[in-house]
ModelCIF file with pLDDT and N, C-alpha, C, O atoms, coordinates in Angstrom:
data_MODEL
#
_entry.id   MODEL 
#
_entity.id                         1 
_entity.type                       polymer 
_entity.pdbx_number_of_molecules   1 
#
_entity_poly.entity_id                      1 
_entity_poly.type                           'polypeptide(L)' 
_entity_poly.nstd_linkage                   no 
_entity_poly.nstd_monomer                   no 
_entity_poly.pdbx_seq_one_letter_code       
;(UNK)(UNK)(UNK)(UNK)(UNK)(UNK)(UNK)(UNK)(UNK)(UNK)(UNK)(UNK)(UNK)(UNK)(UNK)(UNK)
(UNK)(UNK)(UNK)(UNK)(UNK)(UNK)(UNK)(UNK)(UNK)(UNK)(UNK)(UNK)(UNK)(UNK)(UNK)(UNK)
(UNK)(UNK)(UNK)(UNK)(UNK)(UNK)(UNK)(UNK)
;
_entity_poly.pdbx_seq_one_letter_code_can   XXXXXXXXXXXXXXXXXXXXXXXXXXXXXXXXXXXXXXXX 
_entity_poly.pdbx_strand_id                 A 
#
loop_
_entity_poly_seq.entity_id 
_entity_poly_seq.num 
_entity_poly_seq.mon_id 
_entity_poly_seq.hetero 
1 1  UNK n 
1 2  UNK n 
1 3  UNK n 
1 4  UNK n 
1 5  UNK n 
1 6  UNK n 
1 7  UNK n 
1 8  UNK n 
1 9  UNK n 
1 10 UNK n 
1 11 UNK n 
1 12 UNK n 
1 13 UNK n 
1 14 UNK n 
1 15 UNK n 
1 16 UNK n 
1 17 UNK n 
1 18 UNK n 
1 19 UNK n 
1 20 UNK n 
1 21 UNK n 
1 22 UNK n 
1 23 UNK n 
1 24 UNK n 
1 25 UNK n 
1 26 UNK n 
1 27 UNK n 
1 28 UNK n 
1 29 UNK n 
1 30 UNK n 
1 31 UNK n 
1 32 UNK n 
1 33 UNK n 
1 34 UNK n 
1 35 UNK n 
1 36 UNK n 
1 37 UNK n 
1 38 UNK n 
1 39 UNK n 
1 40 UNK n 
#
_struct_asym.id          A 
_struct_asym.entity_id   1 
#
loop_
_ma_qa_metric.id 
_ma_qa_metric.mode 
_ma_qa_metric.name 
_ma_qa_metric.software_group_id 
_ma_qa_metric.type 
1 global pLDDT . pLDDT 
2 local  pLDDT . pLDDT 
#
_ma_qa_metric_global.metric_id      1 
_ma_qa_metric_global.metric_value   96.58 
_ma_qa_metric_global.model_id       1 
_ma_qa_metric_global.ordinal_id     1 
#
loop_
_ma_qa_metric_local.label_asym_id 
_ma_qa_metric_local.label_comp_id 
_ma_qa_metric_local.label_seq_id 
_ma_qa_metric_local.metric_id 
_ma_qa_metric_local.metric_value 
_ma_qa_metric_local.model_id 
_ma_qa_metric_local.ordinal_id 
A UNK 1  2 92.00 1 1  
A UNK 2  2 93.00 1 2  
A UNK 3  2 96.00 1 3  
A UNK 4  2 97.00 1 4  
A UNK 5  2 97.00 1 5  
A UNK 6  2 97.00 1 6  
A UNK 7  2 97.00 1 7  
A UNK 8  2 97.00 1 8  
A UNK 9  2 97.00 1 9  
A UNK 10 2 95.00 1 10 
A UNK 11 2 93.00 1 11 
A UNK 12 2 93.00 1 12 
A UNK 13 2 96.00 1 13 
A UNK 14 2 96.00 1 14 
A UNK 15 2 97.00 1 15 
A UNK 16 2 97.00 1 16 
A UNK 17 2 97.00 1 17 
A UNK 18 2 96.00 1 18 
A UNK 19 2 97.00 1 19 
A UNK 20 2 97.00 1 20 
A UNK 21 2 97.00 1 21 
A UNK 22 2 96.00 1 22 
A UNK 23 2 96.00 1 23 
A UNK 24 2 97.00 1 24 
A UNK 25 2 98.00 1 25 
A UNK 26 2 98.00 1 26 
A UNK 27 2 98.00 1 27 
A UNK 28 2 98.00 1 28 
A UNK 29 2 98.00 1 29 
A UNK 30 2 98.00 1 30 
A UNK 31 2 98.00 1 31 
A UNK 32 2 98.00 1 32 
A UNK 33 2 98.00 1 33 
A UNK 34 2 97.00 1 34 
A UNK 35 2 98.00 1 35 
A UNK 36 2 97.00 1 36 
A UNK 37 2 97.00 1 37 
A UNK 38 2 97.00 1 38 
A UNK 39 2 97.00 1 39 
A UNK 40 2 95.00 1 40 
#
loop_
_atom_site.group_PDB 
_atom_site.id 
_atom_site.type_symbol 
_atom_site.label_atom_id 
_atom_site.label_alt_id 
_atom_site.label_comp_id 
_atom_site.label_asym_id 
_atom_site.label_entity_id 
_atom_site.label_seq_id 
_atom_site.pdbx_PDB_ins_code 
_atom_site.Cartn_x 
_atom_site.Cartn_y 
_atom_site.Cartn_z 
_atom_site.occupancy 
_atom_site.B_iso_or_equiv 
_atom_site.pdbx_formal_charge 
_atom_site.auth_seq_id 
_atom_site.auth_comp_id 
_atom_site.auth_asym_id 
_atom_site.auth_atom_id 
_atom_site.pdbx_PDB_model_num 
ATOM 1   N N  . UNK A 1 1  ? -27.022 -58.652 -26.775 1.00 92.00 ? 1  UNK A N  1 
ATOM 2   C CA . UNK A 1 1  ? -26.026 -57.624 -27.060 1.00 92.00 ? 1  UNK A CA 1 
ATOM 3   C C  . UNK A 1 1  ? -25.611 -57.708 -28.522 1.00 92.00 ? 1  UNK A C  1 
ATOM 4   O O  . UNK A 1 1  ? -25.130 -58.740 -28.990 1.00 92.00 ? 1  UNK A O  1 
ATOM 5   N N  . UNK A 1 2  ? -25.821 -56.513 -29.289 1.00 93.00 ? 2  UNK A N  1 
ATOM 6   C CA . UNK A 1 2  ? -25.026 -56.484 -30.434 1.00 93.00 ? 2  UNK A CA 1 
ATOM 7   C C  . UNK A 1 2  ? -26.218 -56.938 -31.736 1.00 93.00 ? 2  UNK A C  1 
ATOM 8   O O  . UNK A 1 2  ? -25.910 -56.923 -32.928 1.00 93.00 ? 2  UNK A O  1 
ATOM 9   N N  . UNK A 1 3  ? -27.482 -57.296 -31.262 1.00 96.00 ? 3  UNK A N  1 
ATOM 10  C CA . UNK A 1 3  ? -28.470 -57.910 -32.230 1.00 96.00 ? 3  UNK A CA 1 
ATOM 11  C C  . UNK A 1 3  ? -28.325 -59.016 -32.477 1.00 96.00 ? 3  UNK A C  1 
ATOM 12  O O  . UNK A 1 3  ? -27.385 -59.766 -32.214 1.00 96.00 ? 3  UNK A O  1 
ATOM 13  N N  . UNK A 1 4  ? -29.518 -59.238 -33.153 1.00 97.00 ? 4  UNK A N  1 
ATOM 14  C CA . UNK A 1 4  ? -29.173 -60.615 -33.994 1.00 97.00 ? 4  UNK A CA 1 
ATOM 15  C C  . UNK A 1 4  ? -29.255 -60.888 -35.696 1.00 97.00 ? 4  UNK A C  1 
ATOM 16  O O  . UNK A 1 4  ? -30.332 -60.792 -36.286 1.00 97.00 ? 4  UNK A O  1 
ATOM 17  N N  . UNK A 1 5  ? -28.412 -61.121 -36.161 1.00 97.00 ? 5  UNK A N  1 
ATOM 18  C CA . UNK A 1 5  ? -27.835 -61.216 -38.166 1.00 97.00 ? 5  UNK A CA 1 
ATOM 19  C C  . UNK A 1 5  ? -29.592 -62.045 -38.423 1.00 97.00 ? 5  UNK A C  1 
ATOM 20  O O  . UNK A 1 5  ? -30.462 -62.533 -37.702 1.00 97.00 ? 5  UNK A O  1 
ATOM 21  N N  . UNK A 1 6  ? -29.388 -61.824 -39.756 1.00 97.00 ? 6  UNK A N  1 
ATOM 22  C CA . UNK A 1 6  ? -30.281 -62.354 -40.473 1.00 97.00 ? 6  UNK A CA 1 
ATOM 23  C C  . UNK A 1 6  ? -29.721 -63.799 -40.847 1.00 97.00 ? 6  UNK A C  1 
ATOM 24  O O  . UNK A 1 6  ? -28.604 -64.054 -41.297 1.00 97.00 ? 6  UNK A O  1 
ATOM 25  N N  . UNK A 1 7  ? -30.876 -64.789 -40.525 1.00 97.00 ? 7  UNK A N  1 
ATOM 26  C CA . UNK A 1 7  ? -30.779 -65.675 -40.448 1.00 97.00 ? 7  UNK A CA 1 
ATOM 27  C C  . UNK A 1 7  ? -30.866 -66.595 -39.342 1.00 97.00 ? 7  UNK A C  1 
ATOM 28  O O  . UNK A 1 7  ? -30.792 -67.815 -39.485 1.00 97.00 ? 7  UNK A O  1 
ATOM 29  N N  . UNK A 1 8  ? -31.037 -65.952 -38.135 1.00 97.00 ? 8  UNK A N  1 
ATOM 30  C CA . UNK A 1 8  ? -31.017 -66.880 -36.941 1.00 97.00 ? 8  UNK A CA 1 
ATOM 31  C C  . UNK A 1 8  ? -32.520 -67.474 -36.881 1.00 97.00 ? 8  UNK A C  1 
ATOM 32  O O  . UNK A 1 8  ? -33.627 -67.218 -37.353 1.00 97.00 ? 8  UNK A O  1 
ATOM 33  N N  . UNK A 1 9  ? -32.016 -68.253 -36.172 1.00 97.00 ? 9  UNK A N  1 
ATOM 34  C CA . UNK A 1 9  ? -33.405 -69.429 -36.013 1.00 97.00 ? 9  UNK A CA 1 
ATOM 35  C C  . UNK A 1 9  ? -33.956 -69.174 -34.764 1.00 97.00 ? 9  UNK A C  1 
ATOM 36  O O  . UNK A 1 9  ? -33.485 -69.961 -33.944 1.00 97.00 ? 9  UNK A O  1 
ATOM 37  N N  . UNK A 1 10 ? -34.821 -68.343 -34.238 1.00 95.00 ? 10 UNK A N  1 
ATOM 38  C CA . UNK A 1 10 ? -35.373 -68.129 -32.913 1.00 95.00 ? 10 UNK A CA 1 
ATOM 39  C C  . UNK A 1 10 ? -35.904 -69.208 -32.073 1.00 95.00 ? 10 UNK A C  1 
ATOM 40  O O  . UNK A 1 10 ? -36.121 -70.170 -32.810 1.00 95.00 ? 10 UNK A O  1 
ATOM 41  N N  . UNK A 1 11 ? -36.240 -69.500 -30.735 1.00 93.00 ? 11 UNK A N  1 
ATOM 42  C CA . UNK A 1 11 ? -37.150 -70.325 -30.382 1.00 93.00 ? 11 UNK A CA 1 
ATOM 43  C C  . UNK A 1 11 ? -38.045 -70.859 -30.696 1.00 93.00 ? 11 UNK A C  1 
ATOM 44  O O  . UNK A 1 11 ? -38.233 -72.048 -30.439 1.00 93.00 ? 11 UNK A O  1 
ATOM 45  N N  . UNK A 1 12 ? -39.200 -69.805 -31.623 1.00 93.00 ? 12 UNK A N  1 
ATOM 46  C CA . UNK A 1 12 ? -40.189 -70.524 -31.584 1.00 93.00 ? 12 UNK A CA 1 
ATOM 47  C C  . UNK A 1 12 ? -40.508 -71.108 -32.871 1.00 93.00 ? 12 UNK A C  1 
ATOM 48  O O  . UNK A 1 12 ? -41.600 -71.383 -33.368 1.00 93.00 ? 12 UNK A O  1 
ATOM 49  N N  . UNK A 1 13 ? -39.039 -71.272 -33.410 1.00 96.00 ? 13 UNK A N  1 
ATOM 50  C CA . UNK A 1 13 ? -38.755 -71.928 -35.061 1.00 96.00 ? 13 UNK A CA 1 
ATOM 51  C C  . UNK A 1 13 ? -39.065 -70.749 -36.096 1.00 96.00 ? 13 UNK A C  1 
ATOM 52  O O  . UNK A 1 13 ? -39.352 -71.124 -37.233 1.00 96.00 ? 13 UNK A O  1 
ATOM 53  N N  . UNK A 1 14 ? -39.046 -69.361 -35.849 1.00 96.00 ? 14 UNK A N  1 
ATOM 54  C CA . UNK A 1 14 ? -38.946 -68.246 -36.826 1.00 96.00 ? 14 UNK A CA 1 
ATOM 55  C C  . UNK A 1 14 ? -38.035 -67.949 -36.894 1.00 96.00 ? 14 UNK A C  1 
ATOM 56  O O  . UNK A 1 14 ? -37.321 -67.736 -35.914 1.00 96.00 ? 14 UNK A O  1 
ATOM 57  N N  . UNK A 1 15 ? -37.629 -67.791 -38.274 1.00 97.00 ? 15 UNK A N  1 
ATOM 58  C CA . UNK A 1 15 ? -36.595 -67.330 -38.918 1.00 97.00 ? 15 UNK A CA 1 
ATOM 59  C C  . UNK A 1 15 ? -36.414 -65.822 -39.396 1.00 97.00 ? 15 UNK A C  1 
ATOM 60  O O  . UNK A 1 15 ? -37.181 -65.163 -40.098 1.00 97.00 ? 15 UNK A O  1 
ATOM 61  N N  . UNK A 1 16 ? -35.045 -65.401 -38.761 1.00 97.00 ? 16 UNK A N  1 
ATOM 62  C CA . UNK A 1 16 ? -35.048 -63.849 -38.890 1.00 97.00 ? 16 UNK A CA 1 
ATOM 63  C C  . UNK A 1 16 ? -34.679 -63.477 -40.344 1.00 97.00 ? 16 UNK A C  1 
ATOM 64  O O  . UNK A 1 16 ? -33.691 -63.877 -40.961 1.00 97.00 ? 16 UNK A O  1 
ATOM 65  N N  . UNK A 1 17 ? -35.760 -62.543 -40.836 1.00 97.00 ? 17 UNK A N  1 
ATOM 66  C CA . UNK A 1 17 ? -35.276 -61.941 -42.903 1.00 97.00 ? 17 UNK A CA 1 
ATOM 67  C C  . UNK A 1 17 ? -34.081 -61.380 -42.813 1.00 97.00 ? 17 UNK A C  1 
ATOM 68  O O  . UNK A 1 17 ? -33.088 -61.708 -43.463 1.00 97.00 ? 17 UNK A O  1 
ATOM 69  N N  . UNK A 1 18 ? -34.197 -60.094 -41.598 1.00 96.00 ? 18 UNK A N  1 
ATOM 70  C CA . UNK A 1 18 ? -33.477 -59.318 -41.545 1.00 96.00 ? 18 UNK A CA 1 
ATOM 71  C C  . UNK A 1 18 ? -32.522 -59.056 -40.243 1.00 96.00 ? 18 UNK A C  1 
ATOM 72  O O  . UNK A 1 18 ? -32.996 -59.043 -39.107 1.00 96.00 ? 18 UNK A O  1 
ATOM 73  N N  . UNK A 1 19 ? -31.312 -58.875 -40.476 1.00 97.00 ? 19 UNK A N  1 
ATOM 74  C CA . UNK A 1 19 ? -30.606 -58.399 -39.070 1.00 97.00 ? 19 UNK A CA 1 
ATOM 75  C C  . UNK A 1 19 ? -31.006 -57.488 -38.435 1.00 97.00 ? 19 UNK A C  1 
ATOM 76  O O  . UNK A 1 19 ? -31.154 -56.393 -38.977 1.00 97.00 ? 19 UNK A O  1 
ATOM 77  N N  . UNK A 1 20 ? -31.311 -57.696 -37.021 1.00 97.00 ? 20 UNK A N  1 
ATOM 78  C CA . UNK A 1 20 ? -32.475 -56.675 -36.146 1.00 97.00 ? 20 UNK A CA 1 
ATOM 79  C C  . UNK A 1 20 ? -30.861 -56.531 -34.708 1.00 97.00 ? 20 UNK A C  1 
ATOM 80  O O  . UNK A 1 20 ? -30.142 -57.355 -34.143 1.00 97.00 ? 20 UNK A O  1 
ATOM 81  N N  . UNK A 1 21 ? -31.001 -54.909 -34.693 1.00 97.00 ? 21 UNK A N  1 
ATOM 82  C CA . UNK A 1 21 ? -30.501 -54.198 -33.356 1.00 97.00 ? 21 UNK A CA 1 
ATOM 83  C C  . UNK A 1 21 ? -30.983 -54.847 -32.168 1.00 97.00 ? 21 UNK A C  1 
ATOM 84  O O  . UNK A 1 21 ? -32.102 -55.353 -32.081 1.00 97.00 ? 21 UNK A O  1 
ATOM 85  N N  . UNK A 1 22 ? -29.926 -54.820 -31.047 1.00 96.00 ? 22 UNK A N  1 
ATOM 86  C CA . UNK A 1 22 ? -30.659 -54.985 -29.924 1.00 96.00 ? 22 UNK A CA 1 
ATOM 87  C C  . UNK A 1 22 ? -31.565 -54.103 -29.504 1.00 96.00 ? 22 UNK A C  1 
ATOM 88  O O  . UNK A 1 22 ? -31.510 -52.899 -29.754 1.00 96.00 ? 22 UNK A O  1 
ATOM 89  N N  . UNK A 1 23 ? -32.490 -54.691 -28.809 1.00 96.00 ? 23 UNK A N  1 
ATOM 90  C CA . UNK A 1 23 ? -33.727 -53.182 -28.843 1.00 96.00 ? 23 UNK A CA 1 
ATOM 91  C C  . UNK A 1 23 ? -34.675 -53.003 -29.752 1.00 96.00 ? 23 UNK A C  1 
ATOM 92  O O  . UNK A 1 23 ? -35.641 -52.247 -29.648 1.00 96.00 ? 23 UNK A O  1 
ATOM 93  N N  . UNK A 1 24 ? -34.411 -53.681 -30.627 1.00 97.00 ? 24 UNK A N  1 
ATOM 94  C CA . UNK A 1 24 ? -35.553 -53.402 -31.782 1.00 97.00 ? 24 UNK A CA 1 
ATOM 95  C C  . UNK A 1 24 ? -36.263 -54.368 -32.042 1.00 97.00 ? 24 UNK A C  1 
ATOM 96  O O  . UNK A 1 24 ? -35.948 -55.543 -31.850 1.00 97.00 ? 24 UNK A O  1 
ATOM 97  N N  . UNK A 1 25 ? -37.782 -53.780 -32.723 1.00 98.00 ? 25 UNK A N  1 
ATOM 98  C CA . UNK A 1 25 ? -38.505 -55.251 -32.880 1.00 98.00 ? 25 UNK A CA 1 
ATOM 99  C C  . UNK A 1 25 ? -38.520 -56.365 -34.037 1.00 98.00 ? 25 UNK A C  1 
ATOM 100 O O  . UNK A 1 25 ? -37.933 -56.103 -35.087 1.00 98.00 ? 25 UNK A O  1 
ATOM 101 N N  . UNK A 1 26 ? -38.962 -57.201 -33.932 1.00 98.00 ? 26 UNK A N  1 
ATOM 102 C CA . UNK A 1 26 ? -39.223 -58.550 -34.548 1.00 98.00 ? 26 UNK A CA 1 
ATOM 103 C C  . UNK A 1 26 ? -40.673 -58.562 -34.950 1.00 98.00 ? 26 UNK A C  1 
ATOM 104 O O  . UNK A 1 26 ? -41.540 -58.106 -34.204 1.00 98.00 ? 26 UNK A O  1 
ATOM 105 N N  . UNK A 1 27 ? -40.913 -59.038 -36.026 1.00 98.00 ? 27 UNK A N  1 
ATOM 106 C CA . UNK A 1 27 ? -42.403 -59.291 -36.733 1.00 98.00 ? 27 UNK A CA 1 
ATOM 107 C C  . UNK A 1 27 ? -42.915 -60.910 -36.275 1.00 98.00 ? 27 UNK A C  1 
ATOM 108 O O  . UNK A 1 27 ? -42.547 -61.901 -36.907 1.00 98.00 ? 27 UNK A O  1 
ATOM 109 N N  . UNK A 1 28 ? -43.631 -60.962 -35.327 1.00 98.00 ? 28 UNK A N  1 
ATOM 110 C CA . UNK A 1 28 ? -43.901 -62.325 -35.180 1.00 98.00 ? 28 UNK A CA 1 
ATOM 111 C C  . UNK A 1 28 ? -45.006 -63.230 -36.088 1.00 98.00 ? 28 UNK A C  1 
ATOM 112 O O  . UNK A 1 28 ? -45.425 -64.382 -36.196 1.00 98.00 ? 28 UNK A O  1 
ATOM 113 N N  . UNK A 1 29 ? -45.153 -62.058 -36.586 1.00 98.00 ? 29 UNK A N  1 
ATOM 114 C CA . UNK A 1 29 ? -46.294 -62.723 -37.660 1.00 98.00 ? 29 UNK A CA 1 
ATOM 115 C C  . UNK A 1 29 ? -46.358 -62.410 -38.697 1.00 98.00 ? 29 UNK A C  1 
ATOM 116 O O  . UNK A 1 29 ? -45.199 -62.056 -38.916 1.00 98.00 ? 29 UNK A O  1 
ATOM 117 N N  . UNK A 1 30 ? -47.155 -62.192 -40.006 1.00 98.00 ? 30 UNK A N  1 
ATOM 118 C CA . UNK A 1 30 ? -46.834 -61.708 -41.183 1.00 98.00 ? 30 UNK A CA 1 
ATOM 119 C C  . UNK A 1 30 ? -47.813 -60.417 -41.306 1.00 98.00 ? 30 UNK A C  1 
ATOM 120 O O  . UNK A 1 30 ? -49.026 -60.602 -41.405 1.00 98.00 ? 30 UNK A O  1 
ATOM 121 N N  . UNK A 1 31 ? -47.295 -59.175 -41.298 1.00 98.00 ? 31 UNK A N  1 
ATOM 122 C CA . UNK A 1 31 ? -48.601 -58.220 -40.929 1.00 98.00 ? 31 UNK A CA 1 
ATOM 123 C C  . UNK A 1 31 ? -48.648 -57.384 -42.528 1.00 98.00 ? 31 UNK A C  1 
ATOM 124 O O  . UNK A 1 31 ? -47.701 -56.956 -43.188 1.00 98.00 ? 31 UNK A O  1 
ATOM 125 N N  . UNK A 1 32 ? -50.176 -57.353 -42.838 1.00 98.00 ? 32 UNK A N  1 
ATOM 126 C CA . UNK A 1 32 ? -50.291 -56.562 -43.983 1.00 98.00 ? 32 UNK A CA 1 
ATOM 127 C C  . UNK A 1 32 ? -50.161 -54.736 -44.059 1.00 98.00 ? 32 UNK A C  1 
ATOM 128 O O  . UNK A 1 32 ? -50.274 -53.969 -43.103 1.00 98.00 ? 32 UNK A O  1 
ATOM 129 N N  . UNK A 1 33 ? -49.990 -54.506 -44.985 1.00 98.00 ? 33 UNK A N  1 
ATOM 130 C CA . UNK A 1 33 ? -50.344 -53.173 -44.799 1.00 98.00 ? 33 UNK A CA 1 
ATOM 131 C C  . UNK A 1 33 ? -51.534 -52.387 -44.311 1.00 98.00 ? 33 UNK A C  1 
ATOM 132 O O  . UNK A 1 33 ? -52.565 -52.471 -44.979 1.00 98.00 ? 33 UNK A O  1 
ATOM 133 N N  . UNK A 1 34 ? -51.523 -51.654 -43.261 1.00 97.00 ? 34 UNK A N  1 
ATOM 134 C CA . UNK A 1 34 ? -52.497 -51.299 -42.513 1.00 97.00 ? 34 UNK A CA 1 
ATOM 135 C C  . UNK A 1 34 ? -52.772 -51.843 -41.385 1.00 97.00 ? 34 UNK A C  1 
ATOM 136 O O  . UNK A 1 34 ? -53.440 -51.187 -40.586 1.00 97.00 ? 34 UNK A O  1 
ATOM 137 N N  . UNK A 1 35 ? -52.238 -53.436 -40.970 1.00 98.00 ? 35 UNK A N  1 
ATOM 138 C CA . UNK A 1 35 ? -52.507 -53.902 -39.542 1.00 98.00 ? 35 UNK A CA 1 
ATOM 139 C C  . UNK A 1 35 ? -52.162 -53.217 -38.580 1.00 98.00 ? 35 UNK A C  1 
ATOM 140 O O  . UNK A 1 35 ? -51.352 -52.330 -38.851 1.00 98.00 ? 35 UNK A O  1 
ATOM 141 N N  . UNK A 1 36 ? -52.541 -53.317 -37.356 1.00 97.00 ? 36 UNK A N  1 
ATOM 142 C CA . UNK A 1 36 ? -52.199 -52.698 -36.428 1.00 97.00 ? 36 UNK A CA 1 
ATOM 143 C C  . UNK A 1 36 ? -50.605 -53.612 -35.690 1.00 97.00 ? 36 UNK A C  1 
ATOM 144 O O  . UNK A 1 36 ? -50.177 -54.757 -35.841 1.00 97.00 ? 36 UNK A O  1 
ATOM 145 N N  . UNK A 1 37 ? -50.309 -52.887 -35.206 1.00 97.00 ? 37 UNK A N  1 
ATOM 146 C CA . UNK A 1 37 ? -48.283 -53.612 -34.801 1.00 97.00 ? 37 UNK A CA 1 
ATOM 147 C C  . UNK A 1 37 ? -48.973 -52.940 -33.071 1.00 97.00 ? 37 UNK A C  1 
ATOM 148 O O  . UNK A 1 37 ? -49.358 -51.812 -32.760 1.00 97.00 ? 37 UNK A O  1 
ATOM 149 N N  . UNK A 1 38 ? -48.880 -54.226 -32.271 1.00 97.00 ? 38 UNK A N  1 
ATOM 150 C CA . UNK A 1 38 ? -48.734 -54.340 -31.032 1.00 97.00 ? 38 UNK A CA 1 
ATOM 151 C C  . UNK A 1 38 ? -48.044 -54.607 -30.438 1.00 97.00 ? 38 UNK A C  1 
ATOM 152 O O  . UNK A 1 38 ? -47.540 -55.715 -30.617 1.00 97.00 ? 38 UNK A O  1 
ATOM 153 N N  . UNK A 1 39 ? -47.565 -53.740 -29.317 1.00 97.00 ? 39 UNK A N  1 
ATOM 154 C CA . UNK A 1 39 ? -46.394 -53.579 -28.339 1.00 97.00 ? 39 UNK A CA 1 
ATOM 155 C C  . UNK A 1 39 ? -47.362 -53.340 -26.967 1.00 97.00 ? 39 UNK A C  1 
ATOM 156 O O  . UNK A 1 39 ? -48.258 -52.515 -26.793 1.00 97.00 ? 39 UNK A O  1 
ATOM 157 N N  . UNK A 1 40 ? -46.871 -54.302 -26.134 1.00 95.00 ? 40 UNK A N  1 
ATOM 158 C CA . UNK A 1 40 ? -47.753 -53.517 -24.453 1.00 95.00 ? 40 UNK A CA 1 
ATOM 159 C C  . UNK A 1 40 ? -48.924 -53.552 -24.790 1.00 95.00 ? 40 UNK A C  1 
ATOM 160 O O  . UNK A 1 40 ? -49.800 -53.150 -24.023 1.00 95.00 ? 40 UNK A O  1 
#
């Protein structure tokens, strides 16, 4: 609820850049321009 601020330390030891909405996504990896972004 409410998101999470920039800066939190997630589970799997990633660190958030940016404050992300609830509902919204997270970059789990470092994706270049042009990668494909998978959901489902």
């Amino acid at each position: 609820d409410g998101g999470l601020p920039a800066g939190t330390v997630l589970p799997s030891g990633l660190t958030l850049v940016d404050k992300v909405p609830q509902g919204h996504k997270v970059a789990l990896v470092d994706l270049k321009a042009g990668d494909e972004v998978r959901r489902y």
